[in-house]
C-alpha atoms as a PDB file:
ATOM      1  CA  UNK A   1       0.000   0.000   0.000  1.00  0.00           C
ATOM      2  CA  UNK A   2       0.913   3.399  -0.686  1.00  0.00           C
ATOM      3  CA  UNK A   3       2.051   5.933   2.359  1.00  0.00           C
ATOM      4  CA  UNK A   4       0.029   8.084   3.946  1.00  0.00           C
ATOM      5  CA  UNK A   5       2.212  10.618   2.533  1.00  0.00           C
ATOM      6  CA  UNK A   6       1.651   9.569  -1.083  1.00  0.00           C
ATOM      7  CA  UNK A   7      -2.079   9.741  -0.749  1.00  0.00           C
ATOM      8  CA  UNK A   8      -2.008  13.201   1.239  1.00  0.00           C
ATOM      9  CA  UNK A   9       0.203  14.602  -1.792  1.00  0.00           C
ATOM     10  CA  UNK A  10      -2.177  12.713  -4.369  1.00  0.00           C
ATOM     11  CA  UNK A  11      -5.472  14.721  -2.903  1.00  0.00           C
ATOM     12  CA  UNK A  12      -3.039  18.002  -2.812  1.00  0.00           C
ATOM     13  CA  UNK A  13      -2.201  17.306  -6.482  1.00  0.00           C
ATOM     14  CA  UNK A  14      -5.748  16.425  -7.781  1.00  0.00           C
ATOM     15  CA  UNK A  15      -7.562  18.923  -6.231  1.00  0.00           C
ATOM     16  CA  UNK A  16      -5.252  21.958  -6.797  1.00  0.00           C
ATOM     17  CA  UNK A  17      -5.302  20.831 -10.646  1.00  0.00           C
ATOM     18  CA  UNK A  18      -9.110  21.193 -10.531  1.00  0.00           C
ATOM     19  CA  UNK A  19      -8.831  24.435  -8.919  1.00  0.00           C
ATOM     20  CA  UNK A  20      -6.435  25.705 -11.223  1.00  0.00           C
ATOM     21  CA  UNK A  21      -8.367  24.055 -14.214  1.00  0.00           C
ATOM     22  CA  UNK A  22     -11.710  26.209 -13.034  1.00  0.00           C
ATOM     23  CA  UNK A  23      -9.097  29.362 -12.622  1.00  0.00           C
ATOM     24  CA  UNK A  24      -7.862  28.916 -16.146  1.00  0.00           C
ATOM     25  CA  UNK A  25     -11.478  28.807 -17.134  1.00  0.00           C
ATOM     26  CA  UNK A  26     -12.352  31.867 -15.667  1.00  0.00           C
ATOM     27  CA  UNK A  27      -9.856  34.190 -17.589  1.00  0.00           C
ATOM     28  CA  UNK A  28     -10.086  32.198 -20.561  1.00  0.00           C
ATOM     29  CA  UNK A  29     -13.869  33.469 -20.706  1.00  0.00           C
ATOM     30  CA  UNK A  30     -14.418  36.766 -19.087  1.00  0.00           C
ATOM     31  CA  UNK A  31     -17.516  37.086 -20.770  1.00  0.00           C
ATOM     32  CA  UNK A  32     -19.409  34.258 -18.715  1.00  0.00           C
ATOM     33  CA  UNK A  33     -20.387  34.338 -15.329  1.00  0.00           C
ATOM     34  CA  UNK A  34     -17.880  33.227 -12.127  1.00  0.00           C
ATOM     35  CA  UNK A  35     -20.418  31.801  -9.836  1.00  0.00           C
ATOM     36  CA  UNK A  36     -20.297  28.522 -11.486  1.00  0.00           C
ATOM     37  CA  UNK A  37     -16.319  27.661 -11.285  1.00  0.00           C
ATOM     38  CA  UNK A  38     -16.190  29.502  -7.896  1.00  0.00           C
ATOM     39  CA  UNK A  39     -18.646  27.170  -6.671  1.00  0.00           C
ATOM     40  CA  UNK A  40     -16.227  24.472  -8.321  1.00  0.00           C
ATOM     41  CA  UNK A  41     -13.109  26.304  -6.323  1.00  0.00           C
ATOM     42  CA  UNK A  42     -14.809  26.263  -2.533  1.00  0.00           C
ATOM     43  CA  UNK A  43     -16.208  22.429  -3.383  1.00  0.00           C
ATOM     44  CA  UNK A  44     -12.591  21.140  -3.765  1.00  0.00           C
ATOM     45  CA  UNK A  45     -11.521  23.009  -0.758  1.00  0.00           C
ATOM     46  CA  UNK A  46     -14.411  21.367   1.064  1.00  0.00           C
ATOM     47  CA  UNK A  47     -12.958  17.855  -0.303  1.00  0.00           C
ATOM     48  CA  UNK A  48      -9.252  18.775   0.410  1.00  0.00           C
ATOM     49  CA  UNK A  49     -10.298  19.494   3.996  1.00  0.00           C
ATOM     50  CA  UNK A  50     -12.694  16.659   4.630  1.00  0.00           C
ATOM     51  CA  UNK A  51     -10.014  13.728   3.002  1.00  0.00           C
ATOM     52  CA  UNK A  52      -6.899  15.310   5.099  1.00  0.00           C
ATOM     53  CA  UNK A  53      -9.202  15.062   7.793  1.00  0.00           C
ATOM     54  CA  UNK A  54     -10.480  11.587   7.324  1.00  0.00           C
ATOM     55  CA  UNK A  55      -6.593  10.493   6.646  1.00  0.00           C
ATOM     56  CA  UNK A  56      -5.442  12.246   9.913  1.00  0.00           C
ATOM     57  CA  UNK A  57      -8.266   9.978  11.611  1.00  0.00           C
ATOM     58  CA  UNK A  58      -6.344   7.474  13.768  1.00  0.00           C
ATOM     59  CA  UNK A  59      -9.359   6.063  15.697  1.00  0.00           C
ATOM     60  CA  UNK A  60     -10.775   3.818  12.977  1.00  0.00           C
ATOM     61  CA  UNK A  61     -10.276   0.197  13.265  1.00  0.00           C
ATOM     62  CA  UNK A  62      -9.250  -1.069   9.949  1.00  0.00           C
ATOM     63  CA  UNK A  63      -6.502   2.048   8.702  1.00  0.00           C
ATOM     64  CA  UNK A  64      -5.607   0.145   5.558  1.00  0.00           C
ATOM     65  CA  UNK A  65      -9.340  -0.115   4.551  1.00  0.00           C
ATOM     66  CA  UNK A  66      -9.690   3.358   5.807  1.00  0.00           C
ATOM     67  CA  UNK A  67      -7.367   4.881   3.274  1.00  0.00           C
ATOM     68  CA  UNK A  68      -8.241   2.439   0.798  1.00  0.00           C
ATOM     69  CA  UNK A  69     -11.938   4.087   0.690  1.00  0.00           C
ATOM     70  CA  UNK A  70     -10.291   7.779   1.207  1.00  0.00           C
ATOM     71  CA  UNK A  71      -8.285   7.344  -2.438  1.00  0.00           C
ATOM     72  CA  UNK A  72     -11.268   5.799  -3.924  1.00  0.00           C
ATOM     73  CA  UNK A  73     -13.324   8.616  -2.656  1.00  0.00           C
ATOM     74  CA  UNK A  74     -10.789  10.886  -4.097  1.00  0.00           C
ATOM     75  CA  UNK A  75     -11.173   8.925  -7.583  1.00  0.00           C
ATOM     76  CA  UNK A  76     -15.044   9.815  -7.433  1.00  0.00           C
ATOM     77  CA  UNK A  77     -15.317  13.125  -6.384  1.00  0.00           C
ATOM     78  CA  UNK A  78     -12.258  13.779  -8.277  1.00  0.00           C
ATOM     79  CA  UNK A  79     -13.767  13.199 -11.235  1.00  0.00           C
ATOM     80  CA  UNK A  80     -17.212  14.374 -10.388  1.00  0.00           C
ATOM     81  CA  UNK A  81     -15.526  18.178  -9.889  1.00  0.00           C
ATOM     82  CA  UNK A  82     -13.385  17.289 -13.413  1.00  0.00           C
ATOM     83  CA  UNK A  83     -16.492  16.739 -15.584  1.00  0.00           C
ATOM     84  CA  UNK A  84     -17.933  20.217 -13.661  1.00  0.00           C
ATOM     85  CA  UNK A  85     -14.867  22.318 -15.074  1.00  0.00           C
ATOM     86  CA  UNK A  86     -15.177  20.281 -18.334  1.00  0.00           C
ATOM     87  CA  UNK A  87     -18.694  21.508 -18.425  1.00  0.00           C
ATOM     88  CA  UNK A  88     -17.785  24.867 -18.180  1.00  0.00           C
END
Protein backbone atom coordinates (compact mmCIF):
# COMPACT_ATOMS: atom_id res chain seq x y z
CA UNK A 1 0.00 0.00 0.00
CA UNK A 2 0.91 3.40 -0.69
CA UNK A 3 2.05 5.93 2.36
CA UNK A 4 0.03 8.08 3.95
CA UNK A 5 2.21 10.62 2.53
CA UNK A 6 1.65 9.57 -1.08
CA UNK A 7 -2.08 9.74 -0.75
CA UNK A 8 -2.01 13.20 1.24
CA UNK A 9 0.20 14.60 -1.79
CA UNK A 10 -2.18 12.71 -4.37
CA UNK A 11 -5.47 14.72 -2.90
CA UNK A 12 -3.04 18.00 -2.81
CA UNK A 13 -2.20 17.31 -6.48
CA UNK A 14 -5.75 16.43 -7.78
CA UNK A 15 -7.56 18.92 -6.23
CA UNK A 16 -5.25 21.96 -6.80
CA UNK A 17 -5.30 20.83 -10.65
CA UNK A 18 -9.11 21.19 -10.53
CA UNK A 19 -8.83 24.44 -8.92
CA UNK A 20 -6.44 25.71 -11.22
CA UNK A 21 -8.37 24.05 -14.21
CA UNK A 22 -11.71 26.21 -13.03
CA UNK A 23 -9.10 29.36 -12.62
CA UNK A 24 -7.86 28.92 -16.15
CA UNK A 25 -11.48 28.81 -17.13
CA UNK A 26 -12.35 31.87 -15.67
CA UNK A 27 -9.86 34.19 -17.59
CA UNK A 28 -10.09 32.20 -20.56
CA UNK A 29 -13.87 33.47 -20.71
CA UNK A 30 -14.42 36.77 -19.09
CA UNK A 31 -17.52 37.09 -20.77
CA UNK A 32 -19.41 34.26 -18.72
CA UNK A 33 -20.39 34.34 -15.33
CA UNK A 34 -17.88 33.23 -12.13
CA UNK A 35 -20.42 31.80 -9.84
CA UNK A 36 -20.30 28.52 -11.49
CA UNK A 37 -16.32 27.66 -11.29
CA UNK A 38 -16.19 29.50 -7.90
CA UNK A 39 -18.65 27.17 -6.67
CA UNK A 40 -16.23 24.47 -8.32
CA UNK A 41 -13.11 26.30 -6.32
CA UNK A 42 -14.81 26.26 -2.53
CA UNK A 43 -16.21 22.43 -3.38
CA UNK A 44 -12.59 21.14 -3.76
CA UNK A 45 -11.52 23.01 -0.76
CA UNK A 46 -14.41 21.37 1.06
CA UNK A 47 -12.96 17.86 -0.30
CA UNK A 48 -9.25 18.77 0.41
CA UNK A 49 -10.30 19.49 4.00
CA UNK A 50 -12.69 16.66 4.63
CA UNK A 51 -10.01 13.73 3.00
CA UNK A 52 -6.90 15.31 5.10
CA UNK A 53 -9.20 15.06 7.79
CA UNK A 54 -10.48 11.59 7.32
CA UNK A 55 -6.59 10.49 6.65
CA UNK A 56 -5.44 12.25 9.91
CA UNK A 57 -8.27 9.98 11.61
CA UNK A 58 -6.34 7.47 13.77
CA UNK A 59 -9.36 6.06 15.70
CA UNK A 60 -10.78 3.82 12.98
CA UNK A 61 -10.28 0.20 13.27
CA UNK A 62 -9.25 -1.07 9.95
CA UNK A 63 -6.50 2.05 8.70
CA UNK A 64 -5.61 0.15 5.56
CA UNK A 65 -9.34 -0.12 4.55
CA UNK A 66 -9.69 3.36 5.81
CA UNK A 67 -7.37 4.88 3.27
CA UNK A 68 -8.24 2.44 0.80
CA UNK A 69 -11.94 4.09 0.69
CA UNK A 70 -10.29 7.78 1.21
CA UNK A 71 -8.28 7.34 -2.44
CA UNK A 72 -11.27 5.80 -3.92
CA UNK A 73 -13.32 8.62 -2.66
CA UNK A 74 -10.79 10.89 -4.10
CA UNK A 75 -11.17 8.92 -7.58
CA UNK A 76 -15.04 9.81 -7.43
CA UNK A 77 -15.32 13.12 -6.38
CA UNK A 78 -12.26 13.78 -8.28
CA UNK A 79 -13.77 13.20 -11.23
CA UNK A 80 -17.21 14.37 -10.39
CA UNK A 81 -15.53 18.18 -9.89
CA UNK A 82 -13.38 17.29 -13.41
CA UNK A 83 -16.49 16.74 -15.58
CA UNK A 84 -17.93 20.22 -13.66
CA UNK A 85 -14.87 22.32 -15.07
CA UNK A 86 -15.18 20.28 -18.33
CA UNK A 87 -18.69 21.51 -18.42
CA UNK A 88 -17.79 24.87 -18.18
Amino acid sequence: MASIRDLKQDINYVLGDIIEAALISQAAQPEKDDAASEKIIDDSIETFDALIARVNDKSVDNRAAHLKQVRADLETRGKELIERVNNL
